[in-house]
PDB file of N, CA and C in Angstrom:
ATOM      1  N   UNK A   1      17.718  -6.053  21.609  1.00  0.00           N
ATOM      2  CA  UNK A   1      16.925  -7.010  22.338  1.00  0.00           C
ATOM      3  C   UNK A   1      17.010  -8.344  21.613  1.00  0.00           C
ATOM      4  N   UNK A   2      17.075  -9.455  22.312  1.00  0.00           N
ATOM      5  CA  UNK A   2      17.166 -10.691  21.499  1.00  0.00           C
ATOM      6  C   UNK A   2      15.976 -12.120  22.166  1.00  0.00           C
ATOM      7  N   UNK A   3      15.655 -12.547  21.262  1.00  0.00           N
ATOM      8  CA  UNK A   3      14.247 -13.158  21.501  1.00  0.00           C
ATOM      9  C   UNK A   3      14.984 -14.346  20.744  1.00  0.00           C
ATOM     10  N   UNK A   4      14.465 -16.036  21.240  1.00  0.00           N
ATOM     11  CA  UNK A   4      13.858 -16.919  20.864  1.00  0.00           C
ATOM     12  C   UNK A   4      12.712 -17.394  20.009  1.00  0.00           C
ATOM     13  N   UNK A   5      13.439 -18.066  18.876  1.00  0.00           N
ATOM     14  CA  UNK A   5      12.511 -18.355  17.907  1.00  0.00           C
ATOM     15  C   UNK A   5      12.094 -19.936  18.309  1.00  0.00           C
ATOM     16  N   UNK A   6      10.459 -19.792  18.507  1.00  0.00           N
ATOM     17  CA  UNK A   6       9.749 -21.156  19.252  1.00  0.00           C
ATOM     18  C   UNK A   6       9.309 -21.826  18.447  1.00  0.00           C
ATOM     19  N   UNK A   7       8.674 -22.800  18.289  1.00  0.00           N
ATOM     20  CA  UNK A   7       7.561 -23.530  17.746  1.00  0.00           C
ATOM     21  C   UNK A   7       6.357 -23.125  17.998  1.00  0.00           C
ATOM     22  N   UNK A   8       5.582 -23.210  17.009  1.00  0.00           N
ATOM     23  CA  UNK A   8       4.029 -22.715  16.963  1.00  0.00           C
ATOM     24  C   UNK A   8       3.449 -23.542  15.996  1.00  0.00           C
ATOM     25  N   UNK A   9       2.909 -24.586  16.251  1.00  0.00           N
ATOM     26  CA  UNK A   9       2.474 -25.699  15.575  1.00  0.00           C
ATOM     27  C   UNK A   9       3.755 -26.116  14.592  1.00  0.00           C
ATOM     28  N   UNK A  10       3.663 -26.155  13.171  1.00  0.00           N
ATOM     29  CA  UNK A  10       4.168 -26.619  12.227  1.00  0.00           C
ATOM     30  C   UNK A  10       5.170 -25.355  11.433  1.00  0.00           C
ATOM     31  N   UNK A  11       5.160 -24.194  12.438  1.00  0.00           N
ATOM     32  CA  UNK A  11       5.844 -22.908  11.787  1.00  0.00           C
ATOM     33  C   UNK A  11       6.642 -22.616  13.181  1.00  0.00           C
ATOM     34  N   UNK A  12       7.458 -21.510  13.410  1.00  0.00           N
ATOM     35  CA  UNK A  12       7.895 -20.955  13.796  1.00  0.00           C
ATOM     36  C   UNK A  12       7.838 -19.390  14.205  1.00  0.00           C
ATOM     37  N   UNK A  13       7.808 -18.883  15.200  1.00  0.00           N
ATOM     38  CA  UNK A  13       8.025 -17.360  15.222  1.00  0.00           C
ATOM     39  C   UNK A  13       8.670 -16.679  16.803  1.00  0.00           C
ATOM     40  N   UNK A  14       8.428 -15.971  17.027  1.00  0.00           N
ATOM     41  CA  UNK A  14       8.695 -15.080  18.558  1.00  0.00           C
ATOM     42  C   UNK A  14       7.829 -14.025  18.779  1.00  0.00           C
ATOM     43  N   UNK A  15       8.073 -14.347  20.089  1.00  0.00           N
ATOM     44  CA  UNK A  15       6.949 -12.765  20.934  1.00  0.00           C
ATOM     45  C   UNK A  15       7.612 -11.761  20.586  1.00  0.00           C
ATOM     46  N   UNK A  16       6.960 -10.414  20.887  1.00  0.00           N
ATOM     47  CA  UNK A  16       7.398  -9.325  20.319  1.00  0.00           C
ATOM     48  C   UNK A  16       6.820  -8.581  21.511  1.00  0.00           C
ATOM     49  N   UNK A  17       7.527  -7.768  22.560  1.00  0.00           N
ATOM     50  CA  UNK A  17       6.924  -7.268  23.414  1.00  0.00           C
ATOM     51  C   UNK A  17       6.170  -6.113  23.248  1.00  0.00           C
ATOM     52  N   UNK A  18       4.915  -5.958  24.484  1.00  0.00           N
ATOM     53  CA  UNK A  18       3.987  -5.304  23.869  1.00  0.00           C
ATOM     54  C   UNK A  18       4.739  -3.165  23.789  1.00  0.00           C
ATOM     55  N   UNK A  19       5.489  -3.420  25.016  1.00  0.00           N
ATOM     56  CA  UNK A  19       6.967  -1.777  24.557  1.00  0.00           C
ATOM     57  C   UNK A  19       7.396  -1.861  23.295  1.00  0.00           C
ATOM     58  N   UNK A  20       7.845  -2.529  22.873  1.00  0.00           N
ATOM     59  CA  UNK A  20       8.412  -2.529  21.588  1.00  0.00           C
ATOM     60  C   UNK A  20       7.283  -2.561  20.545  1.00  0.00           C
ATOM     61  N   UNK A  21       6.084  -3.045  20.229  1.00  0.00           N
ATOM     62  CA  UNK A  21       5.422  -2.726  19.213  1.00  0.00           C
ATOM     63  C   UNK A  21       4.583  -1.720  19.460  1.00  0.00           C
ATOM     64  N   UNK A  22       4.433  -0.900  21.055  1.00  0.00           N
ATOM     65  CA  UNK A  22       4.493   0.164  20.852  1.00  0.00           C
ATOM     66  C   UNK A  22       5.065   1.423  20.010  1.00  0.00           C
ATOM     67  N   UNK A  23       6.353   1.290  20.615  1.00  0.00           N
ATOM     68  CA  UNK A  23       7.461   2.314  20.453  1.00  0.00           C
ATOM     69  C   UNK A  23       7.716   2.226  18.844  1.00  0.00           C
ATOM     70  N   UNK A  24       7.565   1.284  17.745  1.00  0.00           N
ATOM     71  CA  UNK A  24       7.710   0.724  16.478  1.00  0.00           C
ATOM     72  C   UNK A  24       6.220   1.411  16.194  1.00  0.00           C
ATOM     73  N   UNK A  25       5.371   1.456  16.393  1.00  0.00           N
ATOM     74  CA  UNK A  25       3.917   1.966  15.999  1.00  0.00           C
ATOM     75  C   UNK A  25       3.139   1.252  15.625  1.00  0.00           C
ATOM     76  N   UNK A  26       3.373  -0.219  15.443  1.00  0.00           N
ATOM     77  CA  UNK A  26       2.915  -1.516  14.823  1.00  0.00           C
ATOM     78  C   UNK A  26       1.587  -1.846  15.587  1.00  0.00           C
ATOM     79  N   UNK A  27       0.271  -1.871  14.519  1.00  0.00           N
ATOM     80  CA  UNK A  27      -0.757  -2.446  15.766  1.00  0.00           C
ATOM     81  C   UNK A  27      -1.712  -3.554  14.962  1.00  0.00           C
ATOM     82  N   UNK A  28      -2.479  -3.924  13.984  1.00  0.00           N
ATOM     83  CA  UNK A  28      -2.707  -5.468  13.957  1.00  0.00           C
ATOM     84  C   UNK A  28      -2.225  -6.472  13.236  1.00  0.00           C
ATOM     85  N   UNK A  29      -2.224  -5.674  12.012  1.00  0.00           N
ATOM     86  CA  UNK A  29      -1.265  -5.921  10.612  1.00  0.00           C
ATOM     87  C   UNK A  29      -0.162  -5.594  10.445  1.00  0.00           C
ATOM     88  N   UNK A  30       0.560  -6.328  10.047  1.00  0.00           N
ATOM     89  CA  UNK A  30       2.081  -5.819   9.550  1.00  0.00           C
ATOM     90  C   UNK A  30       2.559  -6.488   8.258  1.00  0.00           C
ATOM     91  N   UNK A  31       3.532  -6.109   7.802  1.00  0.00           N
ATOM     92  CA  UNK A  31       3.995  -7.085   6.514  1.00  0.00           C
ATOM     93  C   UNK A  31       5.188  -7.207   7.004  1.00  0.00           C
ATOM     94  N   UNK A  32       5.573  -8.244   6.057  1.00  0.00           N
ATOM     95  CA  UNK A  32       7.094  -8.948   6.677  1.00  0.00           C
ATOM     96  C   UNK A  32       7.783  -9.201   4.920  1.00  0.00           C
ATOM     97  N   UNK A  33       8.966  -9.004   5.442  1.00  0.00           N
ATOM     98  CA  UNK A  33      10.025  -9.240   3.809  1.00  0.00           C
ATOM     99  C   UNK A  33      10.888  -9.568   4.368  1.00  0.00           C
ATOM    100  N   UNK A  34      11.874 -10.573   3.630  1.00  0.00           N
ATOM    101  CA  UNK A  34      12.866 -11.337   4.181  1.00  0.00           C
ATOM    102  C   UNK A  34      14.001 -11.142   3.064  1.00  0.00           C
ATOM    103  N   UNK A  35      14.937 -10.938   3.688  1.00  0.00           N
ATOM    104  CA  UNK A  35      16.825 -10.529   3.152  1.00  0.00           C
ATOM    105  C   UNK A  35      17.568 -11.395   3.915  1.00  0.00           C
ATOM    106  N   UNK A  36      18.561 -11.521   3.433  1.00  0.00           N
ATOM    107  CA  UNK A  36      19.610 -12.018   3.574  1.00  0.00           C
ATOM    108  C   UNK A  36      19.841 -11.909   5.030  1.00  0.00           C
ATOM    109  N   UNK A  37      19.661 -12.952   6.119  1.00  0.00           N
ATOM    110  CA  UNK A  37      20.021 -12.659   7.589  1.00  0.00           C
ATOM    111  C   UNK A  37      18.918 -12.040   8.604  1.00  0.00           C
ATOM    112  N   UNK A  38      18.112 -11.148   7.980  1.00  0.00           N
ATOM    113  CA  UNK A  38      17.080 -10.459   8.695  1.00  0.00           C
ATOM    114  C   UNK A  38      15.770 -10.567   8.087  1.00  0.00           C
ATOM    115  N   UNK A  39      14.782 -10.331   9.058  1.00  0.00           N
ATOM    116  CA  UNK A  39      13.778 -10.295   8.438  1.00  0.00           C
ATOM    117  C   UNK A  39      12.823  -8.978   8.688  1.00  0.00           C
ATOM    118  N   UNK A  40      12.410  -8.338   8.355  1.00  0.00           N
ATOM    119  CA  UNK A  40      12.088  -6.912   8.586  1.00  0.00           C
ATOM    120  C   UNK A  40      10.898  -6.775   8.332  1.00  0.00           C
ATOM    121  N   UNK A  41      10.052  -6.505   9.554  1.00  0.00           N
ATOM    122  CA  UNK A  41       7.819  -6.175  10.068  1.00  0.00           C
ATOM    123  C   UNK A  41       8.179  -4.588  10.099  1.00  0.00           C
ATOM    124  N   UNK A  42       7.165  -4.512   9.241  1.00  0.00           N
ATOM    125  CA  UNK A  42       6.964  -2.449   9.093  1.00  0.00           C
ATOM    126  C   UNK A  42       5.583  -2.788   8.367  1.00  0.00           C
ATOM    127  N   UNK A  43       4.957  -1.285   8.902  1.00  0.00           N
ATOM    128  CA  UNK A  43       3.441  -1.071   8.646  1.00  0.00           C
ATOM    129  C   UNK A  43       3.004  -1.474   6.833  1.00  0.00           C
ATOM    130  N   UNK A  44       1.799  -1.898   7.238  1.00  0.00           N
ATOM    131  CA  UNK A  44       1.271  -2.054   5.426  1.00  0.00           C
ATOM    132  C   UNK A  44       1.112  -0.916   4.361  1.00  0.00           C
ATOM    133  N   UNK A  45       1.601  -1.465   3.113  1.00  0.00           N
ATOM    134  CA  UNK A  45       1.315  -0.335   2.603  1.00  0.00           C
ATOM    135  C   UNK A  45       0.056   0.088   2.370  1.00  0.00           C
ATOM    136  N   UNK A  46      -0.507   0.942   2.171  1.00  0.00           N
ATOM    137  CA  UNK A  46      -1.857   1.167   1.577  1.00  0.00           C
ATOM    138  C   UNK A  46      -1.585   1.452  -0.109  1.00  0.00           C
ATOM    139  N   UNK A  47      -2.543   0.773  -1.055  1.00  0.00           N
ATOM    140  CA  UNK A  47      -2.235   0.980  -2.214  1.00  0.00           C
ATOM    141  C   UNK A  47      -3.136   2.269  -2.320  1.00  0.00           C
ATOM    142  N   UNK A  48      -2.672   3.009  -3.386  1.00  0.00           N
ATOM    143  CA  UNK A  48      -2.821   4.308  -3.426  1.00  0.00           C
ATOM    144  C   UNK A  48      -2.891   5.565  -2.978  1.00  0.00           C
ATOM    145  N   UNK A  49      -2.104   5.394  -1.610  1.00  0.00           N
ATOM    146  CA  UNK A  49      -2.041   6.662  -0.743  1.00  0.00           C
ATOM    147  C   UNK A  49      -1.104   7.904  -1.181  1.00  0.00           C
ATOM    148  N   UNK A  50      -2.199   8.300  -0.675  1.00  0.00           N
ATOM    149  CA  UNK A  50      -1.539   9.974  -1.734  1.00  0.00           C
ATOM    150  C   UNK A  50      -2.194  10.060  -2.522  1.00  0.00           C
ATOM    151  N   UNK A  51      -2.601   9.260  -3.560  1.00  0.00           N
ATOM    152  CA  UNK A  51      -2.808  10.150  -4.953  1.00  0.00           C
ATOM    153  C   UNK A  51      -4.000  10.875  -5.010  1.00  0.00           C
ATOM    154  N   UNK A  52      -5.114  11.097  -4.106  1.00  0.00           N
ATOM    155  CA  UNK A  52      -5.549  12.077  -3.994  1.00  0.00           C
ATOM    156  C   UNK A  52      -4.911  13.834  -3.733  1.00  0.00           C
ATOM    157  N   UNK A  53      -4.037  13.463  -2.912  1.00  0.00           N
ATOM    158  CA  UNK A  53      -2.840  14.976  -2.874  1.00  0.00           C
ATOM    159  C   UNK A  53      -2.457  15.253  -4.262  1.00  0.00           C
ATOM    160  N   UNK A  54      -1.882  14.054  -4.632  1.00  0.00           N
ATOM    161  CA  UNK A  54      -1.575  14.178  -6.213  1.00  0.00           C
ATOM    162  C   UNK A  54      -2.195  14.713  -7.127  1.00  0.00           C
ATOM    163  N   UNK A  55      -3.325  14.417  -6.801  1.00  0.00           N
ATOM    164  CA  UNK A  55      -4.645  14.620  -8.467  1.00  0.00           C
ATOM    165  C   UNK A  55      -4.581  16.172  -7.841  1.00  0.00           C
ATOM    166  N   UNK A  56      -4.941  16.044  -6.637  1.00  0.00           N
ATOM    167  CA  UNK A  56      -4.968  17.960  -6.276  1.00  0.00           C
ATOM    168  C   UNK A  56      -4.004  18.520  -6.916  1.00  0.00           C
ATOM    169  N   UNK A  57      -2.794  18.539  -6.760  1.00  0.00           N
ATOM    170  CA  UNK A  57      -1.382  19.228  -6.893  1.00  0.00           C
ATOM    171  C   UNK A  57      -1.633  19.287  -8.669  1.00  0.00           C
ATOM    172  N   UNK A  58      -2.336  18.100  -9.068  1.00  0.00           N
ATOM    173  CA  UNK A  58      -2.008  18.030 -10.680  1.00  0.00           C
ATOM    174  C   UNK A  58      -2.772  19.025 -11.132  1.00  0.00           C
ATOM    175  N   UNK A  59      -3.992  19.354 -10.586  1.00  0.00           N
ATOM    176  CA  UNK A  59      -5.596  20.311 -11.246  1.00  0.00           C
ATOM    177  C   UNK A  59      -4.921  21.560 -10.664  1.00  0.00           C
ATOM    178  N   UNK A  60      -3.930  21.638  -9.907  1.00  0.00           N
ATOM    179  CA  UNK A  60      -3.885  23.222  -9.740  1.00  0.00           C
ATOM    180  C   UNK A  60      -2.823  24.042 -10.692  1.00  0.00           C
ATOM    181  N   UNK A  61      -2.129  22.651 -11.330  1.00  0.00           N
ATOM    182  CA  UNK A  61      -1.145  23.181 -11.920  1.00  0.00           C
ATOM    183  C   UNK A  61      -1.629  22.852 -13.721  1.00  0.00           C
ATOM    184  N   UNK A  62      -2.911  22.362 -13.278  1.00  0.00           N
ATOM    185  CA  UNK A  62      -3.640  22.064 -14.836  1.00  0.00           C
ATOM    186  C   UNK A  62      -2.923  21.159 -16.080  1.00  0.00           C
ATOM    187  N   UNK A  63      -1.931  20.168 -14.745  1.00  0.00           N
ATOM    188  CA  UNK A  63      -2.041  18.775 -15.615  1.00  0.00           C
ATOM    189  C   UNK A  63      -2.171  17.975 -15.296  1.00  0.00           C
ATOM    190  N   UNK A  64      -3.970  17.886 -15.325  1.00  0.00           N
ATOM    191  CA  UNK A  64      -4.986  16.959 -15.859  1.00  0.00           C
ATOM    192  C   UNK A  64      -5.351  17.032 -16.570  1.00  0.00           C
ATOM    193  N   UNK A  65      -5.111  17.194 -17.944  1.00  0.00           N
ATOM    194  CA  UNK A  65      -5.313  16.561 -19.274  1.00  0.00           C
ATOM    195  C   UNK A  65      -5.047  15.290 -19.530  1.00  0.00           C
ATOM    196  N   UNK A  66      -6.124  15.003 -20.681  1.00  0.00           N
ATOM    197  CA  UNK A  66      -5.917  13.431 -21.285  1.00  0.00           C
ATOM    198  C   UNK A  66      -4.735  13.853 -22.087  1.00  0.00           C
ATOM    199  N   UNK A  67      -3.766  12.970 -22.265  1.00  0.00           N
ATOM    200  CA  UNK A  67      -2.604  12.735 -23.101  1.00  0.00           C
ATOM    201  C   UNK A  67      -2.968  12.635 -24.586  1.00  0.00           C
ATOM    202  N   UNK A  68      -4.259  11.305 -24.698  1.00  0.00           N
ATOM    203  CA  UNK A  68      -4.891  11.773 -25.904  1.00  0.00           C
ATOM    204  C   UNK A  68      -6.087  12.337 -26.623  1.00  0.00           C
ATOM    205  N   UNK A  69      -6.270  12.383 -27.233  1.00  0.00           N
ATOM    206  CA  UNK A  69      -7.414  13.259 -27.432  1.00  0.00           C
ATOM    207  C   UNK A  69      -8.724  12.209 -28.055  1.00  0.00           C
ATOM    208  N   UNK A  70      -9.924  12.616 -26.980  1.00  0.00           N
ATOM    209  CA  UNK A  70     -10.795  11.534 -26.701  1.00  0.00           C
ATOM    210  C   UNK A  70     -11.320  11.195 -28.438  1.00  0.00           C
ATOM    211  N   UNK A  71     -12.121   9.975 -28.710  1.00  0.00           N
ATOM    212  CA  UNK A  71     -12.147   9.324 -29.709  1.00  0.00           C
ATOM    213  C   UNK A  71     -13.778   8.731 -29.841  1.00  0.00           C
ATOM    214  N   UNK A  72     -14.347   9.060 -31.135  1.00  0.00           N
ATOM    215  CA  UNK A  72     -15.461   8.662 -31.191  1.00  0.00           C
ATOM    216  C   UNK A  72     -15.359   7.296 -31.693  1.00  0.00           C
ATOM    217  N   UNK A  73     -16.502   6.156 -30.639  1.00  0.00           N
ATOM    218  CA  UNK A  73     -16.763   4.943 -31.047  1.00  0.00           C
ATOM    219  C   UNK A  73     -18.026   4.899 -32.069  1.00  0.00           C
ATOM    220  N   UNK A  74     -18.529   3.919 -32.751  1.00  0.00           N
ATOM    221  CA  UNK A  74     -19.597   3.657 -32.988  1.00  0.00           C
ATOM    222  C   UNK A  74     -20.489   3.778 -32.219  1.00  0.00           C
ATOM    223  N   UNK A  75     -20.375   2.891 -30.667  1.00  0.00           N
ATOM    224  CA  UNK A  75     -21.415   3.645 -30.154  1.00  0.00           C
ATOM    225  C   UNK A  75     -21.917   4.991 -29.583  1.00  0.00           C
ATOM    226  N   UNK A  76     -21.405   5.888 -29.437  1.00  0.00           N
ATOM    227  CA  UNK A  76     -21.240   7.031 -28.835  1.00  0.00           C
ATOM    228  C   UNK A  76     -21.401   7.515 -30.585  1.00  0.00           C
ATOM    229  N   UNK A  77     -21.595   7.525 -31.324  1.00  0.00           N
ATOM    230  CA  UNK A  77     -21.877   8.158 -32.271  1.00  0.00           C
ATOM    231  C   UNK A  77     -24.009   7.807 -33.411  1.00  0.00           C
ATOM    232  N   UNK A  78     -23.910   6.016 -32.586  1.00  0.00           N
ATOM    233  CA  UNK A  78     -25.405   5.967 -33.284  1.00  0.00           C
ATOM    234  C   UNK A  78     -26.271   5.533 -31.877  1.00  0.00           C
ATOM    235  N   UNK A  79     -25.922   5.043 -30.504  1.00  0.00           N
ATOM    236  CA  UNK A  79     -26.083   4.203 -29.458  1.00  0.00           C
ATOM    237  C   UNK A  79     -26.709   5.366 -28.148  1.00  0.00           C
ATOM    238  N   UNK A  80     -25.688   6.326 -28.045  1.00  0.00           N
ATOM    239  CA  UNK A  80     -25.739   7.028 -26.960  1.00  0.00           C
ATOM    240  C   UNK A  80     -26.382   7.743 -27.019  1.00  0.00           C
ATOM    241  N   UNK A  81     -27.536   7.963 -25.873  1.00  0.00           N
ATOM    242  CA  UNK A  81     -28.452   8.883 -25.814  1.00  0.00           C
ATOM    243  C   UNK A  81     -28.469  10.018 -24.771  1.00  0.00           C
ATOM    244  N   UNK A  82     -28.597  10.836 -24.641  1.00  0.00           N
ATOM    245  CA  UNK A  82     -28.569  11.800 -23.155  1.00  0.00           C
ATOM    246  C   UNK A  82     -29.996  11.575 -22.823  1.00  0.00           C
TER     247      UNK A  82
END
């Protein structure tokens, strides 16, 4: 499909028909990255998706351990109270 790139005030862009950002899955947000010749809209990432699956997968296989081994401060030794 080939579209016209218009003016839109002081920028530029094109319509995107509403079939096509169907069929793409795209619905308010998108991100955009630009290469050489093309420019390529795909869904946002979400930062940290998954790592709840992760932390699961890690506790079943029982590595979730600290790497090091926890450390007494000053305070936690004259400060901290239960």
């Amino acid at each position: 499909m080939k579209a016209h790139i218009v003016r839109i005030g002081n920028s530029r862009g094109i319509r995107l028909p509403k079939t096509l950002l169907q069929e793409a899955q795209l619905e308010d947000e998108v991100e955009l990255q630009a290469e050489p010749g093309r420019i390529l809209i795909s869904k946002p990432s979400h930062p940290r998706a998954g790592w709840a699956d992760a932390a699961r997968r890690m506790r079943e296989h029982d590595d979730d351990q600290l790497l090091d081994p926890p450390t007494s401060t000053q305070f936690d030794k004259e400060e901290w109270k239960w």
